[in-house]
C-alpha atoms as a PDB file:
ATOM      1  CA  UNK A   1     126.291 118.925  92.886  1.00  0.00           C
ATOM      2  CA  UNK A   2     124.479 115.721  91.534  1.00  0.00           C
ATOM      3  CA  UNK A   3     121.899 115.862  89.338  1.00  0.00           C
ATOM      4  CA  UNK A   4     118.642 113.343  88.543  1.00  0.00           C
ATOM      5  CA  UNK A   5     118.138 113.375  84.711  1.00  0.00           C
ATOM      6  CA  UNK A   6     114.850 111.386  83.469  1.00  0.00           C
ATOM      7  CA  UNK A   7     114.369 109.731  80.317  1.00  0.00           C
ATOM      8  CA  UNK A   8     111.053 109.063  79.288  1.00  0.00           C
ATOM      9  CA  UNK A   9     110.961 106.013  76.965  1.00  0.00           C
ATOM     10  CA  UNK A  10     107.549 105.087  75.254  1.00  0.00           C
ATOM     11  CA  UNK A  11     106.163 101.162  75.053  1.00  0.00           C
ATOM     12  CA  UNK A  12     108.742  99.142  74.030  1.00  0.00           C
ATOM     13  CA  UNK A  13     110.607 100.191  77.403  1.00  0.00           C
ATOM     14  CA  UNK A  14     114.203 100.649  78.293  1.00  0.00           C
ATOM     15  CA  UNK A  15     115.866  97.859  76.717  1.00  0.00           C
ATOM     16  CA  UNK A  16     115.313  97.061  72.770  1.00  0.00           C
ATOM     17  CA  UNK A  17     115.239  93.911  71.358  1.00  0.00           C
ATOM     18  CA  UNK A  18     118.111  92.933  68.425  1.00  0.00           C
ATOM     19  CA  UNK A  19     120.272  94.002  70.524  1.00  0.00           C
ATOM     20  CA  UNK A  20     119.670  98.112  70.139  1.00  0.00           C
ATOM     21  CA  UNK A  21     120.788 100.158  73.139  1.00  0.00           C
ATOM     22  CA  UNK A  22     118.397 102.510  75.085  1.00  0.00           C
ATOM     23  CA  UNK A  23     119.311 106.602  74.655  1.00  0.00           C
ATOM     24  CA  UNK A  24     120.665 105.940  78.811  1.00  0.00           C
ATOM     25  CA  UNK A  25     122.896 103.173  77.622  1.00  0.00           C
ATOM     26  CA  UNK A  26     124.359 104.706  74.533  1.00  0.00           C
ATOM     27  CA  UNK A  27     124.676 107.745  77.445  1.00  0.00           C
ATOM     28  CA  UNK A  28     126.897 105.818  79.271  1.00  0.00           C
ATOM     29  CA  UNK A  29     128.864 104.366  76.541  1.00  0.00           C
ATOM     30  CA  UNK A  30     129.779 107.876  75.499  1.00  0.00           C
ATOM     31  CA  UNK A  31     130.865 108.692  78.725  1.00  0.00           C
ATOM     32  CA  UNK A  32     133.517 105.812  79.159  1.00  0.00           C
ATOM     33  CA  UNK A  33     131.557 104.774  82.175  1.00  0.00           C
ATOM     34  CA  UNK A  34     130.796 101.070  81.042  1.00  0.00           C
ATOM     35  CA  UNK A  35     134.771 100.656  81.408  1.00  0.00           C
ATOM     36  CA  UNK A  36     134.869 101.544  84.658  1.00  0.00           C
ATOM     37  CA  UNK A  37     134.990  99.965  88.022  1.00  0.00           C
ATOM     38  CA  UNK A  38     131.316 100.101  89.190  1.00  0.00           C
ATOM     39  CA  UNK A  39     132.158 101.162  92.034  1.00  0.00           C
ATOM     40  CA  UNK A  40     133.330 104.186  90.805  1.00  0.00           C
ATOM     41  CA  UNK A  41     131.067 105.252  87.719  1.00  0.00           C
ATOM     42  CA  UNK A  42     130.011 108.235  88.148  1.00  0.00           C
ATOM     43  CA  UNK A  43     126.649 107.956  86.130  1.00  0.00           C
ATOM     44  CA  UNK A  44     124.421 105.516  87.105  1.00  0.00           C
ATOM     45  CA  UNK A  45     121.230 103.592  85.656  1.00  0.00           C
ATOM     46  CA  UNK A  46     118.260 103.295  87.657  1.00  0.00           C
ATOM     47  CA  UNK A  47     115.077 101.792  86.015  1.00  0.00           C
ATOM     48  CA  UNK A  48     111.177 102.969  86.851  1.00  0.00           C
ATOM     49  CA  UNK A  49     110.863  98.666  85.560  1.00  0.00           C
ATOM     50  CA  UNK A  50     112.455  98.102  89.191  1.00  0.00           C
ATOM     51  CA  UNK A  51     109.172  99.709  91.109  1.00  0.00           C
ATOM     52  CA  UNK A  52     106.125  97.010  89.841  1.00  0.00           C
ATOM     53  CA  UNK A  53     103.848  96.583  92.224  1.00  0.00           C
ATOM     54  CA  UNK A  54     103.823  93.344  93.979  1.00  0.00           C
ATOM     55  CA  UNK A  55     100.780  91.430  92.530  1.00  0.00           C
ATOM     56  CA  UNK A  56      98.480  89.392  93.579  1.00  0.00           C
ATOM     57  CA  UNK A  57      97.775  85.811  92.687  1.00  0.00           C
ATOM     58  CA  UNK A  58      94.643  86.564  90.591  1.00  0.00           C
ATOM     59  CA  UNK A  59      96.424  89.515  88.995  1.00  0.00           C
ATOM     60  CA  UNK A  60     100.136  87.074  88.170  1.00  0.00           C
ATOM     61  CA  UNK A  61      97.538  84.748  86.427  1.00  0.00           C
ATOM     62  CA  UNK A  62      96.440  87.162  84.547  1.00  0.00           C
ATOM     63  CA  UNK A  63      99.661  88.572  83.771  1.00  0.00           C
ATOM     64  CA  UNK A  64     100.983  85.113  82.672  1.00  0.00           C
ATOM     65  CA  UNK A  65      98.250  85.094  80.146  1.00  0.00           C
ATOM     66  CA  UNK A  66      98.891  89.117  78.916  1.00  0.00           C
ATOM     67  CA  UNK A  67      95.564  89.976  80.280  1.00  0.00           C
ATOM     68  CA  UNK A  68      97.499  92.384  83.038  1.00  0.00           C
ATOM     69  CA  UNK A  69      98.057  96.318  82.171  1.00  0.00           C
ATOM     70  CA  UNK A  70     101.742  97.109  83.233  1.00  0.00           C
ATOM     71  CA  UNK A  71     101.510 100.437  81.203  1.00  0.00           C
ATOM     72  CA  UNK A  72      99.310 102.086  83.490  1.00  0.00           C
ATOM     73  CA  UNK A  73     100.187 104.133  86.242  1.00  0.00           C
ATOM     74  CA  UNK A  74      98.916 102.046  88.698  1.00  0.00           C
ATOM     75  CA  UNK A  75     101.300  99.276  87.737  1.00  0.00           C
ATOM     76  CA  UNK A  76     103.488 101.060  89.825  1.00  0.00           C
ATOM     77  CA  UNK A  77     104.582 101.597  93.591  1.00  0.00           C
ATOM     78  CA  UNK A  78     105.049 104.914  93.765  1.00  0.00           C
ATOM     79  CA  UNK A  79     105.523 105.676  97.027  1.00  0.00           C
ATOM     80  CA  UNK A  80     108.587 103.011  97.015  1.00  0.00           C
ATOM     81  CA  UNK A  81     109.787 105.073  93.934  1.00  0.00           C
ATOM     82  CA  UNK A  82     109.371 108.411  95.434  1.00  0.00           C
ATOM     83  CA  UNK A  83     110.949 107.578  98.709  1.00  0.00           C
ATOM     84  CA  UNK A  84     113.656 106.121  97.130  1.00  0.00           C
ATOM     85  CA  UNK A  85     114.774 108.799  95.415  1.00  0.00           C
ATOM     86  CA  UNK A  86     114.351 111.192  97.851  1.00  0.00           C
ATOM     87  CA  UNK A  87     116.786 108.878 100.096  1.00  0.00           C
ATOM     88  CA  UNK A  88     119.167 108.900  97.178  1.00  0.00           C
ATOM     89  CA  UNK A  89     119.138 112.779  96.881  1.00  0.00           C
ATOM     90  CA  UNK A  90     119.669 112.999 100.641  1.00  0.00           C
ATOM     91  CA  UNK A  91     122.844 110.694 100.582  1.00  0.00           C
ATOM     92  CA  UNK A  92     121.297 107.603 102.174  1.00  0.00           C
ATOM     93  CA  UNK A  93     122.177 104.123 101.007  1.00  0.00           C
ATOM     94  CA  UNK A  94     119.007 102.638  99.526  1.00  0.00           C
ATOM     95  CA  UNK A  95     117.839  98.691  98.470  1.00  0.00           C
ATOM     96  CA  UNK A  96     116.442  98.537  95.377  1.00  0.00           C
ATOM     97  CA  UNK A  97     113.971  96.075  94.140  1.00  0.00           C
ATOM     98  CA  UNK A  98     114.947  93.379  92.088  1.00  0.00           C
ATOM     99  CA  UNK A  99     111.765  92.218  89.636  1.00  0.00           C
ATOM    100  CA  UNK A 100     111.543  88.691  87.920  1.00  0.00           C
ATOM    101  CA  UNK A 101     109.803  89.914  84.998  1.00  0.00           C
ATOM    102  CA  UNK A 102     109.412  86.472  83.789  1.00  0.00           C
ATOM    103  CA  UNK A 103     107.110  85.033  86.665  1.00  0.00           C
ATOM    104  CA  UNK A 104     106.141  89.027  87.365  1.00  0.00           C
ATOM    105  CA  UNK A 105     106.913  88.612  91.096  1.00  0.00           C
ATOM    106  CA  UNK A 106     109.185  90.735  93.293  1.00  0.00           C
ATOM    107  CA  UNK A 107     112.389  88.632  94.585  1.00  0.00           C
ATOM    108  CA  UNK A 108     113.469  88.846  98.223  1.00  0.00           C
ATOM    109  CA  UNK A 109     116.919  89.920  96.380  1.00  0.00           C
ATOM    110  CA  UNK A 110     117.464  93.772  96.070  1.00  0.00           C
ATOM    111  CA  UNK A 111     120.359  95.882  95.125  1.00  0.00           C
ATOM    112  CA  UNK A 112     122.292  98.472  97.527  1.00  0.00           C
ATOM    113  CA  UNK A 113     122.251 101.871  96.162  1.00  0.00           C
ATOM    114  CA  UNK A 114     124.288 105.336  96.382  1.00  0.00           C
ATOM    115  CA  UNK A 115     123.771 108.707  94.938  1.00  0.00           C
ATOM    116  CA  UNK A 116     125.986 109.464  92.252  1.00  0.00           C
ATOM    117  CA  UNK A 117     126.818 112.544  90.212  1.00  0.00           C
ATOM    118  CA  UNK A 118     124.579 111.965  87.969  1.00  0.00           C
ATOM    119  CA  UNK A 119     121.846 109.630  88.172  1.00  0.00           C
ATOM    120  CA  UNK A 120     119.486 108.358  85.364  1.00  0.00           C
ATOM    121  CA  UNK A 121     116.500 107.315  85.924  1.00  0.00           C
ATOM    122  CA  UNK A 122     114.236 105.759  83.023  1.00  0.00           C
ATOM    123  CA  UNK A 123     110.607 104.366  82.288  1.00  0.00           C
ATOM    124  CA  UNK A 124     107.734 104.277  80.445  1.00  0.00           C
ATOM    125  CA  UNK A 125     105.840 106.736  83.391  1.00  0.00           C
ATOM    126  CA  UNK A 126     108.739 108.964  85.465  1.00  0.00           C
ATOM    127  CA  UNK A 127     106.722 112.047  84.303  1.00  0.00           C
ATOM    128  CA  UNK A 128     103.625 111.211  85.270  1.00  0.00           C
ATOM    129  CA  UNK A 129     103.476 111.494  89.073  1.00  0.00           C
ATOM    130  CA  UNK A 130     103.928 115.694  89.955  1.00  0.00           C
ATOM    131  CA  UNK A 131     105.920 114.669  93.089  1.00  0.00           C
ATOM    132  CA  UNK A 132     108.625 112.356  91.392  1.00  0.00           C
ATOM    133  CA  UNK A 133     108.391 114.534  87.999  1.00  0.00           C
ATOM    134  CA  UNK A 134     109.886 117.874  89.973  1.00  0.00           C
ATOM    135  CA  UNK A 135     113.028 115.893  91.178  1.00  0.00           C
ATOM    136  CA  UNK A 136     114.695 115.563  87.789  1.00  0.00           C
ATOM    137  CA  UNK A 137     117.020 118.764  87.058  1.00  0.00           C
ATOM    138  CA  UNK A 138     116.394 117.379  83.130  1.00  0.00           C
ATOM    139  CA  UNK A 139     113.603 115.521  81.497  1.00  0.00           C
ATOM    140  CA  UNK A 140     113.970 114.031  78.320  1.00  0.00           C
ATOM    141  CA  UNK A 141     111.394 112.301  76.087  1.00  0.00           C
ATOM    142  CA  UNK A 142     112.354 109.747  73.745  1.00  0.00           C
ATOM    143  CA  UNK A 143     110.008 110.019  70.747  1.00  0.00           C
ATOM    144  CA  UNK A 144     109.867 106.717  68.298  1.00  0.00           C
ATOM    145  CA  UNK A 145     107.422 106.235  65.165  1.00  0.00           C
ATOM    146  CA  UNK A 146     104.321 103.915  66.456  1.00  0.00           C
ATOM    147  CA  UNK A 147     105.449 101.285  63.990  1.00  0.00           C
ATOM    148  CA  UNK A 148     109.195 100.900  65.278  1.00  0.00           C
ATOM    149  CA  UNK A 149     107.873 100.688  68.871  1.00  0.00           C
ATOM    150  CA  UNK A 150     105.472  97.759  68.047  1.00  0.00           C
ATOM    151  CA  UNK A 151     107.978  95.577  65.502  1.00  0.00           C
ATOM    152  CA  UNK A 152     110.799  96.178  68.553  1.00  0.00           C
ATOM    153  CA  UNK A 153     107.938  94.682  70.858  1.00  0.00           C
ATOM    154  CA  UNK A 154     106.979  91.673  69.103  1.00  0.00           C
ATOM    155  CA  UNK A 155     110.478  90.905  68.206  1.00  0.00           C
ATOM    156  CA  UNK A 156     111.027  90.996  72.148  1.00  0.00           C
ATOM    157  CA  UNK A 157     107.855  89.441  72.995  1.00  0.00           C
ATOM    158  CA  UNK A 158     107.893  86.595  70.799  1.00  0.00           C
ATOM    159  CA  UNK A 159     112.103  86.039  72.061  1.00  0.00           C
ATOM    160  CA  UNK A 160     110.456  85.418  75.216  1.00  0.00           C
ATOM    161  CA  UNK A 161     108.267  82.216  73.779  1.00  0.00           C
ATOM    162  CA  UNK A 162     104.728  84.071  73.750  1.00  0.00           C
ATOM    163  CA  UNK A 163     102.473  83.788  70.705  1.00  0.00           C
ATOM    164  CA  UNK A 164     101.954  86.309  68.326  1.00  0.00           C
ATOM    165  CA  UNK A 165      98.286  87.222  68.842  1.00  0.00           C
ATOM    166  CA  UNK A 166      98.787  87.519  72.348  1.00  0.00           C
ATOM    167  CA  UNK A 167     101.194  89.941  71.512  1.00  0.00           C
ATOM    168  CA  UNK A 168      99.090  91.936  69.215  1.00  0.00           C
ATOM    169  CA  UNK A 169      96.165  91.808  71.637  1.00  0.00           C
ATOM    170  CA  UNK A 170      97.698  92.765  74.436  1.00  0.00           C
ATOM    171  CA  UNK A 171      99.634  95.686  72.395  1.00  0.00           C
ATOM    172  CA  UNK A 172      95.958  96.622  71.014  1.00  0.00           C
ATOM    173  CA  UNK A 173      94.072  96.238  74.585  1.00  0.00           C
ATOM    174  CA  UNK A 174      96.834  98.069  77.123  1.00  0.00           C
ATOM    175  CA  UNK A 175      99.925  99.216  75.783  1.00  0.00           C
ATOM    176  CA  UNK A 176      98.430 101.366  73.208  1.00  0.00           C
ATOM    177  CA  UNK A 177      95.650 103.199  74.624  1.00  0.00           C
ATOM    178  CA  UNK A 178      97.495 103.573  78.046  1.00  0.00           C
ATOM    179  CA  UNK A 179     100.385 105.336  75.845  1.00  0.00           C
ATOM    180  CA  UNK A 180      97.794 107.744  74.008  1.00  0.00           C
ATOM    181  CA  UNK A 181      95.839 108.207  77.931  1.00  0.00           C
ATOM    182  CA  UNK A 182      98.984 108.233  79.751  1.00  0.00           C
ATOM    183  CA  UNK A 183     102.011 108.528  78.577  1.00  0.00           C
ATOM    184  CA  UNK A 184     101.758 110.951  75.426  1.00  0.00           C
ATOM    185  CA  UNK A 185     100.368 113.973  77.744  1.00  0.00           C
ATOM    186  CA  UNK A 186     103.376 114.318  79.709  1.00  0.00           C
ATOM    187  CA  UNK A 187     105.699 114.573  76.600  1.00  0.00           C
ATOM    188  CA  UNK A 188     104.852 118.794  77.276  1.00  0.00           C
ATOM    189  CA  UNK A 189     106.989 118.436  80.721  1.00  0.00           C
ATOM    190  CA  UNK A 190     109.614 117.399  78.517  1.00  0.00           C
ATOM    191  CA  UNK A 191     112.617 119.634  78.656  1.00  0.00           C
ATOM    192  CA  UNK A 192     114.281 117.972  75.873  1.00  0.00           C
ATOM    193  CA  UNK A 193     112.648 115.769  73.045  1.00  0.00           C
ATOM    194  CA  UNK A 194     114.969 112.891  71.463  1.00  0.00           C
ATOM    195  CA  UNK A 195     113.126 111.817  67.490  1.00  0.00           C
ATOM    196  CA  UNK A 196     114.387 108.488  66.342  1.00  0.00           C
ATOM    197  CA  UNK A 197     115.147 107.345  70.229  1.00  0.00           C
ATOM    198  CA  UNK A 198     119.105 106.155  69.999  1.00  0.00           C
ATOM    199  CA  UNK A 199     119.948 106.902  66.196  1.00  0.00           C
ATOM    200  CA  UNK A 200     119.424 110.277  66.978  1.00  0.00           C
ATOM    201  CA  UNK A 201     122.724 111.106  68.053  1.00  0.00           C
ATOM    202  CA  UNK A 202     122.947 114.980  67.518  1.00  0.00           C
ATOM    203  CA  UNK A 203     120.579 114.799  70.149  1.00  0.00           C
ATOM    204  CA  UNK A 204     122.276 112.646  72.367  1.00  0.00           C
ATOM    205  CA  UNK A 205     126.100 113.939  71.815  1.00  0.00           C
ATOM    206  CA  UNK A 206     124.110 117.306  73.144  1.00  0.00           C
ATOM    207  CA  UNK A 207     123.000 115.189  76.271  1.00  0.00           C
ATOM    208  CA  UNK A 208     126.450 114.113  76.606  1.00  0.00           C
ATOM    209  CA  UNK A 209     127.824 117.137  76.750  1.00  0.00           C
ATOM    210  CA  UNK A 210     125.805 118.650  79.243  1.00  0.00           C
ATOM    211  CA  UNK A 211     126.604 115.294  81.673  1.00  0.00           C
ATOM    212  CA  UNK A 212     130.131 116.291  80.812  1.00  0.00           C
ATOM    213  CA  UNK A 213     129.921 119.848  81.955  1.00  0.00           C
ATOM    214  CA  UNK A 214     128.086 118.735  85.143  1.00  0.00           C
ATOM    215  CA  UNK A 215     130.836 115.905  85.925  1.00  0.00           C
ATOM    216  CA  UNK A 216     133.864 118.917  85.280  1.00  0.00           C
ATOM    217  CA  UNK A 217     131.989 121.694  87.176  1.00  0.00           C
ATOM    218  CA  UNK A 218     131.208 124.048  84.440  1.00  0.00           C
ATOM    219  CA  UNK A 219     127.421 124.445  85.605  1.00  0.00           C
ATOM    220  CA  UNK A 220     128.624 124.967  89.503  1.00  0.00           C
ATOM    221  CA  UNK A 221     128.231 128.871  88.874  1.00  0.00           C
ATOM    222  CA  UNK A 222     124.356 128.238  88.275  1.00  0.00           C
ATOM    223  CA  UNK A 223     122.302 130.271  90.611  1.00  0.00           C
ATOM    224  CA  UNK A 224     120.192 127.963  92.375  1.00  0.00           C
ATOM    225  CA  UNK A 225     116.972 128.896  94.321  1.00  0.00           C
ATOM    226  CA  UNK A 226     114.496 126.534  96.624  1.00  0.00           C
ATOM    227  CA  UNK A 227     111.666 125.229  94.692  1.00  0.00           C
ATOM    228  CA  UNK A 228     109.583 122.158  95.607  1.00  0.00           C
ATOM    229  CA  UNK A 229     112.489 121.343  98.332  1.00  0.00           C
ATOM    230  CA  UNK A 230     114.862 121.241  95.702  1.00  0.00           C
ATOM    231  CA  UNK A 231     117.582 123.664  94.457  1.00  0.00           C
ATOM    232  CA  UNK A 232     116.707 125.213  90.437  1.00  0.00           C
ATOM    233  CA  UNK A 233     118.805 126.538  88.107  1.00  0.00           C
ATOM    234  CA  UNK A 234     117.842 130.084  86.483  1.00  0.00           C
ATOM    235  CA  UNK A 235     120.634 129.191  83.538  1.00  0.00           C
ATOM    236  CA  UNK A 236     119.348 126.828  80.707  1.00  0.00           C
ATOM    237  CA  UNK A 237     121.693 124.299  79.426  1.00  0.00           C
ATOM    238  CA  UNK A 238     119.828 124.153  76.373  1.00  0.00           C
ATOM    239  CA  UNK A 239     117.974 126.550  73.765  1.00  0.00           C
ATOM    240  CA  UNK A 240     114.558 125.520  74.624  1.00  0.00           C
ATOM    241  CA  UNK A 241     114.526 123.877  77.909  1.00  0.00           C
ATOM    242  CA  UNK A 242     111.967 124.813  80.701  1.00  0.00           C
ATOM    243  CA  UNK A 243     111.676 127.642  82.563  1.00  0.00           C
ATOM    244  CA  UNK A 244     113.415 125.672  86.030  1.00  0.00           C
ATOM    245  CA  UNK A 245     114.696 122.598  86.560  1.00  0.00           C
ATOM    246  CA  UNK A 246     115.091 120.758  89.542  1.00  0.00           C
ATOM    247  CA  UNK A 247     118.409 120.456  90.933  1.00  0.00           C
ATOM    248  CA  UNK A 248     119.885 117.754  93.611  1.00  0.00           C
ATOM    249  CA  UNK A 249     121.228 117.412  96.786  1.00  0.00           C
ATOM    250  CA  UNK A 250     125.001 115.585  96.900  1.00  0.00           C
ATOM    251  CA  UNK A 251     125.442 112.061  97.574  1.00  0.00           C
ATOM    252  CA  UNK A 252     127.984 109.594  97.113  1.00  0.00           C
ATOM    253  CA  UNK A 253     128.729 107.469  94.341  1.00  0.00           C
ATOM    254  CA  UNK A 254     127.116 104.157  93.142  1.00  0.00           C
ATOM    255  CA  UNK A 255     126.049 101.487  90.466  1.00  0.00           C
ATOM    256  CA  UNK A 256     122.503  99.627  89.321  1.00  0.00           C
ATOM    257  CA  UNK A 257     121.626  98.519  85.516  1.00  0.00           C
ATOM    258  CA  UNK A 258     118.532  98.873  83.753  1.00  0.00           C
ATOM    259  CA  UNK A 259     116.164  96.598  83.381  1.00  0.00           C
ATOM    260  CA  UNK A 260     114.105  95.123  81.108  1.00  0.00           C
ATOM    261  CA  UNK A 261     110.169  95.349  80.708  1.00  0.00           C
ATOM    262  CA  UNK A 262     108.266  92.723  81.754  1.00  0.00           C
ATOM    263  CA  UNK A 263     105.268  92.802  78.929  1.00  0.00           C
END
């Protein structure tokens, strides 16, 4: 039985710069599935970065000059996100957006999608719509001191050729507040809390283990009821997780990589 796990990454978004992996793609190193055909894995990426709205003219100019807020909620098509993944849980093939996230446009370019055993999906947002947030049978927040996430930021940020105080102004006009007004209050639908991101890796060995279990069939004897359209587990795969968890239809296998931010 597949499973959607969600990882929650604050700000700096789901690839590092200095070359530091994300918590999904240390995940998948773990799991040997970087070394296999990817037609075969049987863990997949798939990146919230993947579902920016398509912008306008007015709002691209303004998003060439950092003047556009890609941390808020809005940023997002949502209903593209939500349908997707339903049509991934019900075992449909599914195009995914591809994003440019240097012009910010969406290309005419997408990327054909199957359900796989495990599928995780990252982003700055995935708990923050109620609808999308009950898919995931395990939600994981990635918790990193303030000052990592802004060096990693203008380290990326100023790789990509923009200036410094652009940086810092943007990071001081959007990206902040929209983390405290945004992102921060759904850390309590977290089911699992990762300190220290991808050096944590008590934490993540843990996470490991559970994909492990779900790819051998060790959790098949959970008793799953309907919630929200969706099967739940009444056994808890860790000490302190929520009370249920969403569970997933089957699907077939597939592969997409992450993504990186485009602010």
């Amino acid at each position: 039985m597949p499973r959607v796990i969600a990882n929650e990454v604050p700000l700096e978004g789901q690839r590092c710069p200095v070359n530091q992996s994300t918590v999904c793609e240390k995940i998948m190193e773990l799991l040997g599935q970087n070394e296999v055909d990817h037609r075969q894995r049987k863990v997949v990426i798939l990146s919230q970065d993947r579902f920016y709205k398509v912008l306008t003219a007015e709002q691209k100019a303004r998003a060439l000059k950092g003047q556009y807020n890609f941390d808020h909620p809005d940023a997002f098509d949502n209903d593209l996100m939500e349908t997707t993944l339903k049509n991934i849980i019900d075992g449909q093939a599914v195009e995914v957006p591809t994003y440019d996230f240097v012009t910010h446009s969406r290309l005419p370019e997408t990327t054909m999608v199957y359900p796989a055993d495990v599928l995780l999906f990252e982003g700055i947002l995935v708990f923050y719509n109620q609808d999308i947030r009950d898919m995931f049978h395990l939600r994981l927040f990635v918790d990193t001191d303030s000052d990592v996430r802004l060096s990693r930021r203008v380290l990326r940020d100023m790789k990509r050729g923009r200036d410094l105080e652009q940086i810092l102004t943007q990071y001081t006009t959007f990206v902040k507040p929209a983390f405290e007004e945004f992102c921060l209050p759904t850390k309590k639908y977290a089911d699992v809390i990762i300190p220290r991101g991808v050096d944590n890796m008590v934490a993540i060995n843990l996470i490991v283990q559970h994909i492990q279990d779900i790819l051998s069939g060790d959790l098949c004897k959970w008793h799953r009821g309907a919630a929200n359209g969706h099967g739940r587990s009444s056994k808890r795969p860790f000490p302190e997780q929520a009370d249920s968890i969403p569970l997933l239809a089957s699907g077939k296998r597939s592969h997409l990589e992450s993504s990186s931010r485009p602010h």
